[in-house]
C-alpha atoms as a PDB file:
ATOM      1  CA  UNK A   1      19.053  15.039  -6.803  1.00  0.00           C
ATOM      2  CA  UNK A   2      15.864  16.932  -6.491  1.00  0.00           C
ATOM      3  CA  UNK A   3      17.704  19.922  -5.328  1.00  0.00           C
ATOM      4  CA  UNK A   4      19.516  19.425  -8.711  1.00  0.00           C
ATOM      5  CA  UNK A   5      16.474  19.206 -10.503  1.00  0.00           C
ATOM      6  CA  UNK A   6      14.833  22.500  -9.171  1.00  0.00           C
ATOM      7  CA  UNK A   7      18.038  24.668  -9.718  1.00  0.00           C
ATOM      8  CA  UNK A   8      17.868  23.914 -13.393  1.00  0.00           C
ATOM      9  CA  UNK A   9      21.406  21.881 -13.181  1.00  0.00           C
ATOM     10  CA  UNK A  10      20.054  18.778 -14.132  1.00  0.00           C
ATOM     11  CA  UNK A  11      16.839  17.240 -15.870  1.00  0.00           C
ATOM     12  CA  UNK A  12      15.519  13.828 -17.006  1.00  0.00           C
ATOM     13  CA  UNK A  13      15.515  12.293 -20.059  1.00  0.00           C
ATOM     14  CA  UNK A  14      11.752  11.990 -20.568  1.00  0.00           C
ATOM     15  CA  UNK A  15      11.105   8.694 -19.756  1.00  0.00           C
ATOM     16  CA  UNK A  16       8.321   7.116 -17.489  1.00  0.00           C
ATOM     17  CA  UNK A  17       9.964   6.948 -13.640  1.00  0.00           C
ATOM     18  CA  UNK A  18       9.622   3.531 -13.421  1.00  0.00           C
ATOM     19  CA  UNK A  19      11.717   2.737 -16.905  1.00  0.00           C
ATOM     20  CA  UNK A  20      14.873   1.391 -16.420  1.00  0.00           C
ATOM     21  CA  UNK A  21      15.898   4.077 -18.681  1.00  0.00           C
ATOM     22  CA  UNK A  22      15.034   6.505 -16.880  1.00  0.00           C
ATOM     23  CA  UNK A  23      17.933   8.978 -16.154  1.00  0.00           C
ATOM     24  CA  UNK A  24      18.764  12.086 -15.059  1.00  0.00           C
ATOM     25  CA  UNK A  25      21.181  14.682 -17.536  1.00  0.00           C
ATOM     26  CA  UNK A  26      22.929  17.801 -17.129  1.00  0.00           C
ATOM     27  CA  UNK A  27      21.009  20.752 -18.693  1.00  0.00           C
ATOM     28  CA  UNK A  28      22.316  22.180 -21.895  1.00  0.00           C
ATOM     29  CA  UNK A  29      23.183  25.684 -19.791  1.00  0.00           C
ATOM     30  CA  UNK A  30      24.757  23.536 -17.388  1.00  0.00           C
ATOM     31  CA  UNK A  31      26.911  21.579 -19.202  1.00  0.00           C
ATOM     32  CA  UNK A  32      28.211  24.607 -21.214  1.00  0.00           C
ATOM     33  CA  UNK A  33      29.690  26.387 -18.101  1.00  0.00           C
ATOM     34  CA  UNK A  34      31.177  23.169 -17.234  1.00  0.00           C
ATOM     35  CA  UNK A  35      32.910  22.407 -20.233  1.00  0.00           C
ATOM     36  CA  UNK A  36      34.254  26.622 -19.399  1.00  0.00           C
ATOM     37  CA  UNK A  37      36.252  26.214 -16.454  1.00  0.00           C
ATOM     38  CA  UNK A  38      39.379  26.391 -16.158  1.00  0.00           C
ATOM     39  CA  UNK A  39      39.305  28.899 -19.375  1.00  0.00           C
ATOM     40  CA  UNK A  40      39.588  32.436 -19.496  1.00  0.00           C
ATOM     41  CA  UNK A  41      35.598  32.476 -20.108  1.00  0.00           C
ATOM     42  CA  UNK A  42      34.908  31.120 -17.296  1.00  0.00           C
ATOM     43  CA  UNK A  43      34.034  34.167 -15.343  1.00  0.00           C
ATOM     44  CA  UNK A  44      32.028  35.763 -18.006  1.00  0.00           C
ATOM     45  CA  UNK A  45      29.895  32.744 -18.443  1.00  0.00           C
ATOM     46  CA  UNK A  46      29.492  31.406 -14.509  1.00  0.00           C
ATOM     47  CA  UNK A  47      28.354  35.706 -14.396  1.00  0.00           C
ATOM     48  CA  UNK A  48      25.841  35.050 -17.664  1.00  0.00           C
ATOM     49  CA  UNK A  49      24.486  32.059 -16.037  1.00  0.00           C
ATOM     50  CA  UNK A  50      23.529  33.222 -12.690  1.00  0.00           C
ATOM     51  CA  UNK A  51      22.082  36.404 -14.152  1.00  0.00           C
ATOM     52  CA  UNK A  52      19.657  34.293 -16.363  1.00  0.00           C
ATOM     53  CA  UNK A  53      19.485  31.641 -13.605  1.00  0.00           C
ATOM     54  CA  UNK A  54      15.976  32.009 -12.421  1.00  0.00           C
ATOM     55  CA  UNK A  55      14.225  32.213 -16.239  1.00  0.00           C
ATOM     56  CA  UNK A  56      16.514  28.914 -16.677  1.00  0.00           C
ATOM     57  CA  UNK A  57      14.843  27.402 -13.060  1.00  0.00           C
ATOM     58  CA  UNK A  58      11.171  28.793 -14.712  1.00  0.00           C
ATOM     59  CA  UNK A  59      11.890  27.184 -18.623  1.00  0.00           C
ATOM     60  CA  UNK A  60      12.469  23.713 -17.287  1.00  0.00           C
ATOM     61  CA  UNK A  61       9.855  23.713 -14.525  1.00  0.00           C
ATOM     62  CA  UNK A  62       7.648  24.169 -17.808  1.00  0.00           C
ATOM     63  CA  UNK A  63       9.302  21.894 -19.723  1.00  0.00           C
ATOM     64  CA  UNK A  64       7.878  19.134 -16.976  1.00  0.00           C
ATOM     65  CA  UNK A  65       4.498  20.327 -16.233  1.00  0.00           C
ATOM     66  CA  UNK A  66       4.101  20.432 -20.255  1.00  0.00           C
ATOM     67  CA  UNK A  67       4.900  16.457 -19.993  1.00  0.00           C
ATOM     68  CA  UNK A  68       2.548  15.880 -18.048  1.00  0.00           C
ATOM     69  CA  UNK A  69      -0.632  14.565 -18.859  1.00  0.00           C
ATOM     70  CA  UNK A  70      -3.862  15.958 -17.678  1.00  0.00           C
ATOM     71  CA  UNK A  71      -6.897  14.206 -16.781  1.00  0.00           C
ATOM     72  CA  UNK A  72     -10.533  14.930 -15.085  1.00  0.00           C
ATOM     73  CA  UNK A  73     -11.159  12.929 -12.151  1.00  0.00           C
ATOM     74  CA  UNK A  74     -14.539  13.274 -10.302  1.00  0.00           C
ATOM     75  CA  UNK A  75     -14.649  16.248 -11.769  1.00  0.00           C
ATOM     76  CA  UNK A  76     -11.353  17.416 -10.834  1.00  0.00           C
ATOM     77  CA  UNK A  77      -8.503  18.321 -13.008  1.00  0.00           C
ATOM     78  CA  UNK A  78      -5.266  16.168 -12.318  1.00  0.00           C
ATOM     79  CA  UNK A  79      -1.831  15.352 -13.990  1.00  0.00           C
ATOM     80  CA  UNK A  80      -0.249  12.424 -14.876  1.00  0.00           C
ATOM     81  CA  UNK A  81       3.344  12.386 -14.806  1.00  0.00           C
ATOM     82  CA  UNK A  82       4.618  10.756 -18.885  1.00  0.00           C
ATOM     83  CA  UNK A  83       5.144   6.827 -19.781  1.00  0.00           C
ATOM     84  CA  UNK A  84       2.576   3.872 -20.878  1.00  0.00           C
ATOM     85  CA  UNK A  85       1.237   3.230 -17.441  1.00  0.00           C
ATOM     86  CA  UNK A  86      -0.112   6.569 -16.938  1.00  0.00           C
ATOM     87  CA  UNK A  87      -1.114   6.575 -20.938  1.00  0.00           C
ATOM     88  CA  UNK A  88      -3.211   3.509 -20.212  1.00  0.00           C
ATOM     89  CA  UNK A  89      -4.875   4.690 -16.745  1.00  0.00           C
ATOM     90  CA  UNK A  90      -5.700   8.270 -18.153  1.00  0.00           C
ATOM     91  CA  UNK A  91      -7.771   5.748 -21.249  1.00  0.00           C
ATOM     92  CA  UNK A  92      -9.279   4.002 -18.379  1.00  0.00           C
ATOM     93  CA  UNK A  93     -10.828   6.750 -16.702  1.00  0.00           C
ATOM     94  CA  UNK A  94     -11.607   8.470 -20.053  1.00  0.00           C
ATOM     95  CA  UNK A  95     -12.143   5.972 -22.222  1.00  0.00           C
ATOM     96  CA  UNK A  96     -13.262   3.138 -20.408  1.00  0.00           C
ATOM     97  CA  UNK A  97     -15.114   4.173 -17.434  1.00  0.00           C
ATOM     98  CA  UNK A  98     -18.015   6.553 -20.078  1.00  0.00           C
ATOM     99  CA  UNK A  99     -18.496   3.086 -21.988  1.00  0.00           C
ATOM    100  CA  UNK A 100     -18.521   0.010 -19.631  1.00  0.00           C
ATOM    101  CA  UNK A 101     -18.285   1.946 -15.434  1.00  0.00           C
ATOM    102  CA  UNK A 102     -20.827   4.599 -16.213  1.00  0.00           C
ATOM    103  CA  UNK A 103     -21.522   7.277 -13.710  1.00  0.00           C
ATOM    104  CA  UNK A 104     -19.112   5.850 -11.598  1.00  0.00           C
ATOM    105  CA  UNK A 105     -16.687   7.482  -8.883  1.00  0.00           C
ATOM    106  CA  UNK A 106     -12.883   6.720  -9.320  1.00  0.00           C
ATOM    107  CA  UNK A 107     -11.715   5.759  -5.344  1.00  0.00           C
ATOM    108  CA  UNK A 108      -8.225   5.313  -5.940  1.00  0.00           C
ATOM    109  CA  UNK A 109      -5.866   5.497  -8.926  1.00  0.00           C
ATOM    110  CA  UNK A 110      -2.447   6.210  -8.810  1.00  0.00           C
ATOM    111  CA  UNK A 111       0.716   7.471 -10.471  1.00  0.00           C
ATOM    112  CA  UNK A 112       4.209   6.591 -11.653  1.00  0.00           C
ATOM    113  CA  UNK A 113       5.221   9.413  -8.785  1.00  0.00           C
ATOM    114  CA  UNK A 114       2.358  10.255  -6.624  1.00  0.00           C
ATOM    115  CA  UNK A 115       1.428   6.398  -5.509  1.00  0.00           C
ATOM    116  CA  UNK A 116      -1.933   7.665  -4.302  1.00  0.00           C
ATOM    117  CA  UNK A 117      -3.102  10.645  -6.462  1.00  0.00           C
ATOM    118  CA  UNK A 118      -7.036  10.476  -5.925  1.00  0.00           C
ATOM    119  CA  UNK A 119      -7.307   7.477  -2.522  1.00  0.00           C
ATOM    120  CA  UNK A 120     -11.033   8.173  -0.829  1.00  0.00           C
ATOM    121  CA  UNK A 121      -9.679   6.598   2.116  1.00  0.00           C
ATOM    122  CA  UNK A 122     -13.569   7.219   3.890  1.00  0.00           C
ATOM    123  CA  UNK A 123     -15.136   5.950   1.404  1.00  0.00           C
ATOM    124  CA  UNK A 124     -14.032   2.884   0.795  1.00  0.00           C
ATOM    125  CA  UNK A 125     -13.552   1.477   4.878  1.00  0.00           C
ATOM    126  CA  UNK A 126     -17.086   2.324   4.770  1.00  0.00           C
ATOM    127  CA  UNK A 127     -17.458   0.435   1.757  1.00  0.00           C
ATOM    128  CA  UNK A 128     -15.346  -2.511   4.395  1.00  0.00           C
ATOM    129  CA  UNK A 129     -12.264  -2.392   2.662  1.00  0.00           C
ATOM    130  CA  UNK A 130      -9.237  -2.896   4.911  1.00  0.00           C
ATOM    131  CA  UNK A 131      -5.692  -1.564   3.663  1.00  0.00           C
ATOM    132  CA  UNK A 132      -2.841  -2.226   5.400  1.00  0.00           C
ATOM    133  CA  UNK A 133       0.138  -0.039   4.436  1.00  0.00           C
ATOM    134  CA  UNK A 134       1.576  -2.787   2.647  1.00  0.00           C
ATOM    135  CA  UNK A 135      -1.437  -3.691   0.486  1.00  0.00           C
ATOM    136  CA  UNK A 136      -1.179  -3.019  -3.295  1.00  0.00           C
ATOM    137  CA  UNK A 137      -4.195  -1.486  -4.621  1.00  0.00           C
ATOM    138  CA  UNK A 138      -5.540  -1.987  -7.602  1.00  0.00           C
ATOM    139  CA  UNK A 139      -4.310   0.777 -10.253  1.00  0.00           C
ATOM    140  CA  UNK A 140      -7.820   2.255 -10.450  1.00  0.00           C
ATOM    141  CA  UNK A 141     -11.105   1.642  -8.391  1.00  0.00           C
ATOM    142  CA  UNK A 142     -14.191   2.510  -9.660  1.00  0.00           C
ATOM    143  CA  UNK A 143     -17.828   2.363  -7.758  1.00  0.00           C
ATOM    144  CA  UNK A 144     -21.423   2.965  -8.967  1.00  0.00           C
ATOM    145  CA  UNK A 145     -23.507   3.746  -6.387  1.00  0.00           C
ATOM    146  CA  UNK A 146     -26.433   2.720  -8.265  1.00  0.00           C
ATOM    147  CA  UNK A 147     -25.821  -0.334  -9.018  1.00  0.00           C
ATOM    148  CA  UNK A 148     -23.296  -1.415  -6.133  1.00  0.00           C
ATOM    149  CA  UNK A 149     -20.323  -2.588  -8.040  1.00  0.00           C
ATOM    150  CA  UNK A 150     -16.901  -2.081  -7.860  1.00  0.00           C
ATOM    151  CA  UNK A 151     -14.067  -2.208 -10.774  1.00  0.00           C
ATOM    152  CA  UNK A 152     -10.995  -3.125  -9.760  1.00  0.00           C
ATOM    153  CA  UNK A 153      -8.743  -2.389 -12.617  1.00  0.00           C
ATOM    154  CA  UNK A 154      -4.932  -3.585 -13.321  1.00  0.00           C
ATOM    155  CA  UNK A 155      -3.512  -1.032 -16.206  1.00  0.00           C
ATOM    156  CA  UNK A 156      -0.686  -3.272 -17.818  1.00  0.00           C
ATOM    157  CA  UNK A 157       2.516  -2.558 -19.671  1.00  0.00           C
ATOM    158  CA  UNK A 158       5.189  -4.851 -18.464  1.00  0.00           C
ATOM    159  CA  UNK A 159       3.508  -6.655 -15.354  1.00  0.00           C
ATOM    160  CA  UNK A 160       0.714  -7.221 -13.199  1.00  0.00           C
ATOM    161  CA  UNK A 161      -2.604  -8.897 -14.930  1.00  0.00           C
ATOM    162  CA  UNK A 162      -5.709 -10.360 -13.145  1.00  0.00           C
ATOM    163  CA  UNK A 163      -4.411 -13.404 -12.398  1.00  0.00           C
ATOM    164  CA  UNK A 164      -5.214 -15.833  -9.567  1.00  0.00           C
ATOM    165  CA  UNK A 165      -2.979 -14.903  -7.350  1.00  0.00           C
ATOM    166  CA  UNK A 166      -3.941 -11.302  -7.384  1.00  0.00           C
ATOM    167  CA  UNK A 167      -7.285 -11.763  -7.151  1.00  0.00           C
ATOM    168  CA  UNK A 168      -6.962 -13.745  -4.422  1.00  0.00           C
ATOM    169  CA  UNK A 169      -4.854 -10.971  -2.368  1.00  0.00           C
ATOM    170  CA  UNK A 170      -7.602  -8.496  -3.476  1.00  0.00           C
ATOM    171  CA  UNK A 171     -10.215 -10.768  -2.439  1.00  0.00           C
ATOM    172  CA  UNK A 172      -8.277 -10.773   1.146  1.00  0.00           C
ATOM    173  CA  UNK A 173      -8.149  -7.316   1.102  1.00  0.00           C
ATOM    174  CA  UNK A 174     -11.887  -6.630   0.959  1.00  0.00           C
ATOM    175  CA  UNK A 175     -13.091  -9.461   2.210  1.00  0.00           C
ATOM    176  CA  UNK A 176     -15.442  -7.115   4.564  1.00  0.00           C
ATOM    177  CA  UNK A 177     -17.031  -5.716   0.767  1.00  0.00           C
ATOM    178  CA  UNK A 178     -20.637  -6.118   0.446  1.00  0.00           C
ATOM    179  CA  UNK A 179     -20.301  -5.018  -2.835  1.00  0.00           C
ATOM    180  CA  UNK A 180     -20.295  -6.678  -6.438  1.00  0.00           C
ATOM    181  CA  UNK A 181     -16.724  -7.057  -7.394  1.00  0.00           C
ATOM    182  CA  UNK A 182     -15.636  -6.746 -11.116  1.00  0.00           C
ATOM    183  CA  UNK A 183     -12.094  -7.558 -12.495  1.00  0.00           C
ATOM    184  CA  UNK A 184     -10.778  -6.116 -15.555  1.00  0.00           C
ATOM    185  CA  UNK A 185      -7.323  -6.336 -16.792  1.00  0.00           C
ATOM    186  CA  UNK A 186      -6.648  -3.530 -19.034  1.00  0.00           C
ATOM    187  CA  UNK A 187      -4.069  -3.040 -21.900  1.00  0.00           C
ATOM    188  CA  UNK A 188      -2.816  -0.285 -24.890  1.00  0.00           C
ATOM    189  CA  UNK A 189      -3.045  -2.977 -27.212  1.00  0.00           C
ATOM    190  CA  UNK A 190      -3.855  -6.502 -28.731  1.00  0.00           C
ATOM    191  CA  UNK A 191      -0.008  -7.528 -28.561  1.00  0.00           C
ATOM    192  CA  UNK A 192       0.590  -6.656 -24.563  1.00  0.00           C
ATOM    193  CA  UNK A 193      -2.878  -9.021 -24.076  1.00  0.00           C
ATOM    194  CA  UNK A 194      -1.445 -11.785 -26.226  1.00  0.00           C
ATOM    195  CA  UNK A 195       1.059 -11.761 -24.066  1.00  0.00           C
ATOM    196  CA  UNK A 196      -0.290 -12.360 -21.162  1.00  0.00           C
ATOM    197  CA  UNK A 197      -3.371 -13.799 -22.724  1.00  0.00           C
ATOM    198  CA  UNK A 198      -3.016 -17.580 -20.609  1.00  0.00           C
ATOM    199  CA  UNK A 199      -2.245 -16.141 -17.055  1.00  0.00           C
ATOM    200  CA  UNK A 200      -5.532 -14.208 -16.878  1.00  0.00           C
ATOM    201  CA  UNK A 201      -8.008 -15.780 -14.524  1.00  0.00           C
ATOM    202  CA  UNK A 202     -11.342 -16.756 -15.519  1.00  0.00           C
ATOM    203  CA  UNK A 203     -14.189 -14.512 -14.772  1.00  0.00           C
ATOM    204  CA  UNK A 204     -12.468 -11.620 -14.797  1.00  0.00           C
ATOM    205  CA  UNK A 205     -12.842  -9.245 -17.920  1.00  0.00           C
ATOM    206  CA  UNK A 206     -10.260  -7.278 -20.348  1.00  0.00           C
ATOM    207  CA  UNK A 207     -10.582  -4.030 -22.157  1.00  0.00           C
ATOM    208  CA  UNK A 208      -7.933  -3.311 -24.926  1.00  0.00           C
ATOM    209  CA  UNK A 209      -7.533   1.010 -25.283  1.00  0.00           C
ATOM    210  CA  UNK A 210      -6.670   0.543 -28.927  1.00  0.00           C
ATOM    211  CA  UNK A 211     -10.591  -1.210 -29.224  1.00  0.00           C
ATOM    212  CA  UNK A 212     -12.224   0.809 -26.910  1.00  0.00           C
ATOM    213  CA  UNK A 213     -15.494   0.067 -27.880  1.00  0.00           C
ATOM    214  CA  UNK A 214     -15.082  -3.673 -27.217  1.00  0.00           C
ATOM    215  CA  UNK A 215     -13.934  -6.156 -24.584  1.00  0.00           C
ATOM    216  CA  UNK A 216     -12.732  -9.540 -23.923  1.00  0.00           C
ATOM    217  CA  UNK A 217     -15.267 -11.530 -21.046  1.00  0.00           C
ATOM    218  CA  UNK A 218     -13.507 -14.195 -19.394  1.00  0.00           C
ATOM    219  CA  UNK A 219     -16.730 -15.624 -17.641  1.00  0.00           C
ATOM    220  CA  UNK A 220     -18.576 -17.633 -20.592  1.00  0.00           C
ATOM    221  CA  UNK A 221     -21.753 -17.316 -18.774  1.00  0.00           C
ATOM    222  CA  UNK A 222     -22.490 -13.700 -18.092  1.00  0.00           C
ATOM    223  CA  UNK A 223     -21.423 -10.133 -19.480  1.00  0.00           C
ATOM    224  CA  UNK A 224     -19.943  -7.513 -17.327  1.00  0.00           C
ATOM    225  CA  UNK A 225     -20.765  -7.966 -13.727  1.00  0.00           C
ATOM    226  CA  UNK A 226     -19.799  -8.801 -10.382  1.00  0.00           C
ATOM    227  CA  UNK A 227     -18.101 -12.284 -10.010  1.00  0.00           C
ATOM    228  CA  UNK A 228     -20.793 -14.952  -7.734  1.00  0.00           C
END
């Protein structure tokens, strides 16, 4: 399909990769020398399209970069490809991270497309994490040096909260951290967190994007900070 894709046949429809409405189309310039053959245009317009074929190829190669989203990372200017995940991990790092992970370095966070777009793969074995290739990182990992904490951080749209049983195959994963490990579960809004409002685990922490300045601690005794 990607073949497709680049030759300006086809495009998608806009949504997030990982909707199950995501779908693939036939460009508009496409589908109008289809509907042609067989007609006495046909010629004439498979001739106009080839001769404007490479501005086509260069128009919707734009039209996906421009739905991208970007976002600084360590410094570093990124994209994220469209759809609420994405949305909700580009308000983590931007959002989030200034207010309640301060001056912290984002280890891993990935996308919709590119599973590991920023993975400091040194960084964190020598922080003792061990990842097997089929562990499931958190969305985003944060670390601040200074204080010696890590955020692991679920973004979540449809699936996927700090509950126990993710936290426990976390826990397995880095069970060679020294560390201070810090849980948040974050969502786009009040509604998603109702939701899944009574599978959260205890000590673990939320952070709603549409209330950035506030969040949700789990842990009764303390604020933010690294579970005992």
């Amino acid at each position: 399909m990607h073949h497709f894709r680049n030759a300006a046949f086809i495009e998608d429809n806009g949504k997030a990769t990982n909707s199950p409405n995501y779908r693939y189309r036939l460009t508009d310039e496409m589908l109008s020398l289809i509907r042609c053959f067989g007609t006495k245009h046909w010629k004439s317009e498979k001739q106009k399209f080839l001769q404007s074929h490479e501005t086509l190829i260069d128009l919707y190669a734009s039209k996906r970069t421009m739905r991208k989203m970007p976002v600084r990372i360590n410094g570093e200017n990124f994209t994220f490809s469209p759809g609420k995940h994405n949305q909700l991990q580009k308000a983590i790092i931007e959002e989030f991270a200034p207010r309640f992970a301060p001056n912290t370095e984002c280890l891993y966070v990935g996308d919709t497309i590119e599973k590991d777009l920023v993975k400091n793969v040194e960084k964190l074995q020598k922080l003792g994490f061990t990842i097997a290739l089929h562990d499931k990182m958190p969305d985003v990992v944060l670390y601040s040096e200074e204080k010696n904490w890590l955020y692991f951080i679920e973004s979540v749209t449809s699936v996927g909260p700090m509950e126990p049983k993710r936290i426990k195959e976390i826990e397995e994963m880095t069970e060679g951290v020294k560390a201070g490990k810090i849980y948040v579960t974050a969502f786009l809004d009040f509604k998603t967190f109702k939701k899944f409002s009574e599978t959260l685990a205890w000590e673990t922490e939320v952070w709603i994007a549409d209330m950035p300045d506030h969040m949700i601690h789990l842990n009764g005794d303390k604020f933010l900070g690294p579970r005992k």
